[in-house]
Protein backbone atom coordinates (compact mmCIF):
# COMPACT_ATOMS: atom_id res chain seq x y z
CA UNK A 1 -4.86 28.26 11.11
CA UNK A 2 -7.31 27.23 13.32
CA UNK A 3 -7.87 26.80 16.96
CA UNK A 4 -5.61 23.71 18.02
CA UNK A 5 -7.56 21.04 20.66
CA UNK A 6 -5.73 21.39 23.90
CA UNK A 7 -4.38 17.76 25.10
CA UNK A 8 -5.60 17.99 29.12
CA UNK A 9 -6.84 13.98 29.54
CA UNK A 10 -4.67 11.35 30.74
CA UNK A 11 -5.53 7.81 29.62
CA UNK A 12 -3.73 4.67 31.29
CA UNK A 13 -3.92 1.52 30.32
CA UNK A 14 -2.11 -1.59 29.89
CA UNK A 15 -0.92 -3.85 27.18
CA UNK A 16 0.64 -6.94 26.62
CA UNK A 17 4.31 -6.91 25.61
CA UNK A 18 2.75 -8.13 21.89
CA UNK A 19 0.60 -5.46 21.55
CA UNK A 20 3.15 -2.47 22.51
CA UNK A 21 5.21 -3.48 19.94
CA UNK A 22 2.70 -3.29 17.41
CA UNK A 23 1.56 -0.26 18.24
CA UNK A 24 5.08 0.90 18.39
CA UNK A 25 5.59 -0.29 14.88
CA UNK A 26 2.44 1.05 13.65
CA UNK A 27 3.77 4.47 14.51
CA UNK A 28 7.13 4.26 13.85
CA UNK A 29 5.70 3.43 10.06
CA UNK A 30 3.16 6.58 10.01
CA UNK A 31 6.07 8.80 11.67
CA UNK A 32 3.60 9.45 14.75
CA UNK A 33 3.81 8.88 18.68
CA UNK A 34 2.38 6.40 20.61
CA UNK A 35 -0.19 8.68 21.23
CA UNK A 36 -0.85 10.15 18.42
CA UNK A 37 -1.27 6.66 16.77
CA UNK A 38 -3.70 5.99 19.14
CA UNK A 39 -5.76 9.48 18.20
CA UNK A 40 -5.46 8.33 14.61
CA UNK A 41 -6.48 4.66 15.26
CA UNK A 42 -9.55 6.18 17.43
CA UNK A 43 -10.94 8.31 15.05
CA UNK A 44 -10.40 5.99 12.43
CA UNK A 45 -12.72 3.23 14.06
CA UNK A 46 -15.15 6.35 15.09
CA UNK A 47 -15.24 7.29 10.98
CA UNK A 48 -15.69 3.61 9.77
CA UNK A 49 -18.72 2.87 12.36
CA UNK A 50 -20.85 6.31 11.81
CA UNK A 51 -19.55 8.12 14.82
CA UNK A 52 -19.72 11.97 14.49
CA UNK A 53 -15.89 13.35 14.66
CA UNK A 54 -14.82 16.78 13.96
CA UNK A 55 -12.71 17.52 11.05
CA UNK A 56 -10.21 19.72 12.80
CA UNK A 57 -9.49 16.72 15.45
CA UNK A 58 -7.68 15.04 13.16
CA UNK A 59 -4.03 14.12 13.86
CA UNK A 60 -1.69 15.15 11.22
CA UNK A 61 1.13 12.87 10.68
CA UNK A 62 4.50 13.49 11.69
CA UNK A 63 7.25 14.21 8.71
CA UNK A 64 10.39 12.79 9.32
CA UNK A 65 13.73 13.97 8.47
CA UNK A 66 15.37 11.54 6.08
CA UNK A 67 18.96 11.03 8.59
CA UNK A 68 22.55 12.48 6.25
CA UNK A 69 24.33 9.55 5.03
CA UNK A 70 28.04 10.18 4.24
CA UNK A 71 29.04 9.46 0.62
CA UNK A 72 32.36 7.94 -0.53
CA UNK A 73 34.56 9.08 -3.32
């Protein structure tokens, strides 16, 4: 495995109530964070318009237990 890319930067920022809740969906669909939707998005955009990006900074997408449903008999 290789050497993971330490998280130490703090962005803030502000949305309106419309966009939060796309973004929320957005990563609720991919399994991701906030955040890590936002890394994804980023380097997206960064790949699509010729900007350099690393290969190992790319966010891997979260797996998500499927939740135990109870079955009747």
């Amino acid at each position: 495995m290789g050497d993971i890319e330490r998280k130490t930067e703090t962005v803030n920022l502000r949305l309106s109530p419309r966009m939060k809740e796309l973004l929320r969906t957005a990563a609720e669909r991919e399994h991701r964070t906030l955040s890590n939707m936002i890394e994804a998005l980023v380097l997206d955009y960064c790949e699509s318009r010729g900007i350099a990006v690393a290969q190992d900074v790319r966010p891997a997408s979260r797996t998500r237990k499927k939740p135990v449903t109870a079955t009747r008999r």
